[in-house]
Protein backbone atom coordinates (compact mmCIF):
# COMPACT_ATOMS: atom_id res chain seq x y z
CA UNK A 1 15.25 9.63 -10.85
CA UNK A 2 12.29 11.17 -12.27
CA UNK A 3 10.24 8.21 -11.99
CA UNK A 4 10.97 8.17 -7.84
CA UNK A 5 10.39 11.83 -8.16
CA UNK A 6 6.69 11.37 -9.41
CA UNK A 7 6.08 8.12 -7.38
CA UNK A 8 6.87 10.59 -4.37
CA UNK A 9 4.92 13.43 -5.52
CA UNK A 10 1.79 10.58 -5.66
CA UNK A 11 2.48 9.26 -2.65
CA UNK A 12 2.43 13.01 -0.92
CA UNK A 13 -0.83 13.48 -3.15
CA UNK A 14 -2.72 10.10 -1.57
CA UNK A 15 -1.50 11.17 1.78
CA UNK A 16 -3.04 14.75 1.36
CA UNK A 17 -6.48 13.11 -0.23
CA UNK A 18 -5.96 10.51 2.84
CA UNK A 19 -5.63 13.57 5.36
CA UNK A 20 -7.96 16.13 4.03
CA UNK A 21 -10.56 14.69 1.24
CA UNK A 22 -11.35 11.40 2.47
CA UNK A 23 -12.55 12.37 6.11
CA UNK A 24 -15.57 15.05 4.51
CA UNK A 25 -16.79 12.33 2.10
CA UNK A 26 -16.50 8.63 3.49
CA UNK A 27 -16.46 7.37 7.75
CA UNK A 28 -13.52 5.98 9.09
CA UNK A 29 -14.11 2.46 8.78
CA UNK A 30 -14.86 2.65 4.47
CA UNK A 31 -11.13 5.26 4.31
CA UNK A 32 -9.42 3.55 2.01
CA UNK A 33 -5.23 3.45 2.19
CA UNK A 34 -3.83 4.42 -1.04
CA UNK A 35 -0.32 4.87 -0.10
CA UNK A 36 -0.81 1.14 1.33
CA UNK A 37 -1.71 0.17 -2.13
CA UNK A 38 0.92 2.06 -3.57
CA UNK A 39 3.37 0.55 -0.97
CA UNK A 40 2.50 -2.57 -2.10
CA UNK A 41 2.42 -2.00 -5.77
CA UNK A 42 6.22 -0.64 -5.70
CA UNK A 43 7.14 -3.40 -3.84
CA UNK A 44 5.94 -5.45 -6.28
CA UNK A 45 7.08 -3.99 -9.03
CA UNK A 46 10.90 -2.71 -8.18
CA UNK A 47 14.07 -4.02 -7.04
CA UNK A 48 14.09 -4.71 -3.33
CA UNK A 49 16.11 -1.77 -2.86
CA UNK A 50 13.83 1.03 -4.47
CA UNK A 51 11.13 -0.50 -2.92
CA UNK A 52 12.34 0.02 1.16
CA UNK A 53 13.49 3.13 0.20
CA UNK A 54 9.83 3.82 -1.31
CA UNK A 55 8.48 1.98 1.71
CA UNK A 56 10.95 4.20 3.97
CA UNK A 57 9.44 7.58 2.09
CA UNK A 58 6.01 6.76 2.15
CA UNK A 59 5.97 5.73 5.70
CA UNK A 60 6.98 9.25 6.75
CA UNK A 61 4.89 11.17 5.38
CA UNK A 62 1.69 8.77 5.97
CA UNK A 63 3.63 9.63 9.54
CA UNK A 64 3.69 12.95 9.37
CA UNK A 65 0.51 13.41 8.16
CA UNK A 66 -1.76 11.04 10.37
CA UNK A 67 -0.21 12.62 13.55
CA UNK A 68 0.58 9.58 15.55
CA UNK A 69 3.51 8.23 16.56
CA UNK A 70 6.88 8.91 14.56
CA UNK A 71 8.05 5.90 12.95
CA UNK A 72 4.94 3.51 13.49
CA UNK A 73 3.80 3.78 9.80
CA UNK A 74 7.50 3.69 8.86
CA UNK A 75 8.01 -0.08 10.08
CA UNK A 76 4.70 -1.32 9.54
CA UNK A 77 5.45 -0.14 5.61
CA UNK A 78 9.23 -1.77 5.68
CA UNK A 79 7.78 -5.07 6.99
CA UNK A 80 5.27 -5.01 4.53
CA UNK A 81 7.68 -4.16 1.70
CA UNK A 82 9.70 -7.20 2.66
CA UNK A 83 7.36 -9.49 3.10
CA UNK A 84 5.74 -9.24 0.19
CA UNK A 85 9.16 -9.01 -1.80
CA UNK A 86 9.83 -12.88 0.00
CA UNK A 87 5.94 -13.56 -1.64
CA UNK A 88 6.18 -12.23 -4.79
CA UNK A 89 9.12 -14.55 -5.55
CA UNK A 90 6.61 -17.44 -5.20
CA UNK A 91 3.82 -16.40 -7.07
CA UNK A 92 2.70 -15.08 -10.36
CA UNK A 93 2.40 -10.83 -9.93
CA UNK A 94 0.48 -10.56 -12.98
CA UNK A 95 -2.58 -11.80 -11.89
CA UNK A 96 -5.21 -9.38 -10.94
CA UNK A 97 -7.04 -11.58 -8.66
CA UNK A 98 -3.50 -12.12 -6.20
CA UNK A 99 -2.53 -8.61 -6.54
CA UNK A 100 -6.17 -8.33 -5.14
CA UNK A 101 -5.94 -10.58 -2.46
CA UNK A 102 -2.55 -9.28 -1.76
CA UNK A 103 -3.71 -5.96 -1.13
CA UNK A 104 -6.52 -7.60 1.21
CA UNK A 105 -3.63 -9.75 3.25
CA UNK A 106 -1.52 -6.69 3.43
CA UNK A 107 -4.77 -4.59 4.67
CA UNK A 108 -5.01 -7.70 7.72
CA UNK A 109 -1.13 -7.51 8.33
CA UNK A 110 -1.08 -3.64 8.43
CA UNK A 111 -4.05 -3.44 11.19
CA UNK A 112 -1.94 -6.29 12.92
CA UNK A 113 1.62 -4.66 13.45
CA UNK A 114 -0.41 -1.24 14.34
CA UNK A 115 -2.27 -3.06 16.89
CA UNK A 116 0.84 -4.63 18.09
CA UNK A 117 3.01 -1.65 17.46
CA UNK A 118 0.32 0.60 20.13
CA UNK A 119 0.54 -2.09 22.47
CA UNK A 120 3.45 -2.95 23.25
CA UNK A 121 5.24 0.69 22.60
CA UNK A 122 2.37 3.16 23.68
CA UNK A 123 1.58 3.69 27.00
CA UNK A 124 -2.39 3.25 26.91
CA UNK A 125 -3.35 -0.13 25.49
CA UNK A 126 -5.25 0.43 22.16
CA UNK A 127 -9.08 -0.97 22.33
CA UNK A 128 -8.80 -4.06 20.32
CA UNK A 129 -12.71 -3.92 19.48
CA UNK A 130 -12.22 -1.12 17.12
CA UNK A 131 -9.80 -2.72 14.99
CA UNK A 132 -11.26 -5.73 14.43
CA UNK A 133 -14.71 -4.15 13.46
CA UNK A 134 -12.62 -1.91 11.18
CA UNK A 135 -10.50 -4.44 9.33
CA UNK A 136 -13.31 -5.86 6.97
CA UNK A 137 -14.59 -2.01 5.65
CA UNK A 138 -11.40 -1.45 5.23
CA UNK A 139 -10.13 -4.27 3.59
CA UNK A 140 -13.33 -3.79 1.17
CA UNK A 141 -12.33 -0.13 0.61
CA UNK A 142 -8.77 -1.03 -0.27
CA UNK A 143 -9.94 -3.85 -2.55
CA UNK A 144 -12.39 -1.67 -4.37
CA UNK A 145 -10.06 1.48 -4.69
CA UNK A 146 -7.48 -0.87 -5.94
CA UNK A 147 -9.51 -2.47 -8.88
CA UNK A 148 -10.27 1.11 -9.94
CA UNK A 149 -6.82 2.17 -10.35
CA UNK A 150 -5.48 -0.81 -12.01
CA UNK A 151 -8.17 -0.43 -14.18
CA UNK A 152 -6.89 3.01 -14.80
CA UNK A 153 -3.40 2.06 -15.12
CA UNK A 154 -4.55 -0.34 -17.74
CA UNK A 155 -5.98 2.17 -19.53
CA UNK A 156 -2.99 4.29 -19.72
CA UNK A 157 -0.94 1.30 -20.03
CA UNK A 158 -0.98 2.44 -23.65
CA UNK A 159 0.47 6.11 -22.95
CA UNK A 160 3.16 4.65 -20.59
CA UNK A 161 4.09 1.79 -23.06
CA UNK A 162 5.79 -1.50 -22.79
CA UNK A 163 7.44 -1.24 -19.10
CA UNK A 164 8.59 -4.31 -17.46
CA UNK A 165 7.69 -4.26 -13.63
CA UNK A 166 4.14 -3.56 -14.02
CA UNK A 167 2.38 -5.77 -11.62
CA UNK A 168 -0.88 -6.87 -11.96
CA UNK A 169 -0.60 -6.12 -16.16
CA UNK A 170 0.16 -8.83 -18.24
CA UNK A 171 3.37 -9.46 -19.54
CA UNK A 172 5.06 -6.82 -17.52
CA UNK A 173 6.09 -8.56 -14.18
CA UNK A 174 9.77 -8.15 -13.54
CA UNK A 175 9.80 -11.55 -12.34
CA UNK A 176 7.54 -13.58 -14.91
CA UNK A 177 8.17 -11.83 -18.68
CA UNK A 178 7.09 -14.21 -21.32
């Protein structure tokens, strides 16, 4: 319980450095999405269950705080969630490179079901012009924020100890322990 408690507390913490920090420093097409990353870090790394329910969490308040429509961040998260829980059966989550390219694919996917998601539900069609110019800064942004904090986490890795479900360390993946 404490460890959902603190995953929540950093997921309300990216949303507010999402909301308040990010827009002063960098321009909308280099933001980078941490709770994305995080999204798709629990979802590697927990049981399916934990991981819609993080998915489920994080989605609201990424809701709540971005200001669009209620529930639009909430599905896009819960597809990603389960989509990459179908993936990560297939493939090895301790490599750094796939987590990686993961986080790019799930970058592409999210831009996709928000584009779909704000045409087909929203009244105005979205201009499809801005989200494909976006989808490459952004995708570069997530990559690059990404590497940075596994780094990090490796370097606590030490403090934290030996935890299986670590993805993207080596020899903690839930799914691949040697």
């Amino acid at each position: 319980m404490r460890l959902f408690f603190l995953l929540f507390m950093v997921g309300a913490l990216f949303a507010l450095l999402q909301s308040s920090v990010f827009p002063l420093l960098l321009s909308p097409n280099w933001r980078p999405n941490l709770l994305l990353i995080l999204v798709l870090y629990l979802a590697l790394s927990e049981s399916l269950f934990r991981a819609l329910i993080a998915g489920l969490l994080l989605g609201a308040i990424q809701d709540s705080f971005s200001g669009t429509s209620l529930g639009l961040y909430i599905s896009v998260y819960l597809f990603i969630v389960l989509t990459t829980q179908l993936l990560s059966e297939q493939f090895n989550t301790e490599s750094r490179p796939l987590l990686l390219l993961l986080i790019a694919g799930a970058t592409l996917l999210q831009n996709i079901l928000i584009g779909f998601f704000l045409a087909f539900f929203a009244t105005a069609a979205p201009p499809f012009h801005l989200f494909l110019f976006a989808i490459p800064p952004q995708i570069l942004a997530n990559i690059f924020v990404a590497s940075i904090m596994l780094s990090l986490l490796l370097r606590c890795q030490r403090l934290l100890g030996n935890r299986s479900g670590l993805a993207g360390l080596m020899y903690q993946s839930k799914r691949h322990v040697s």
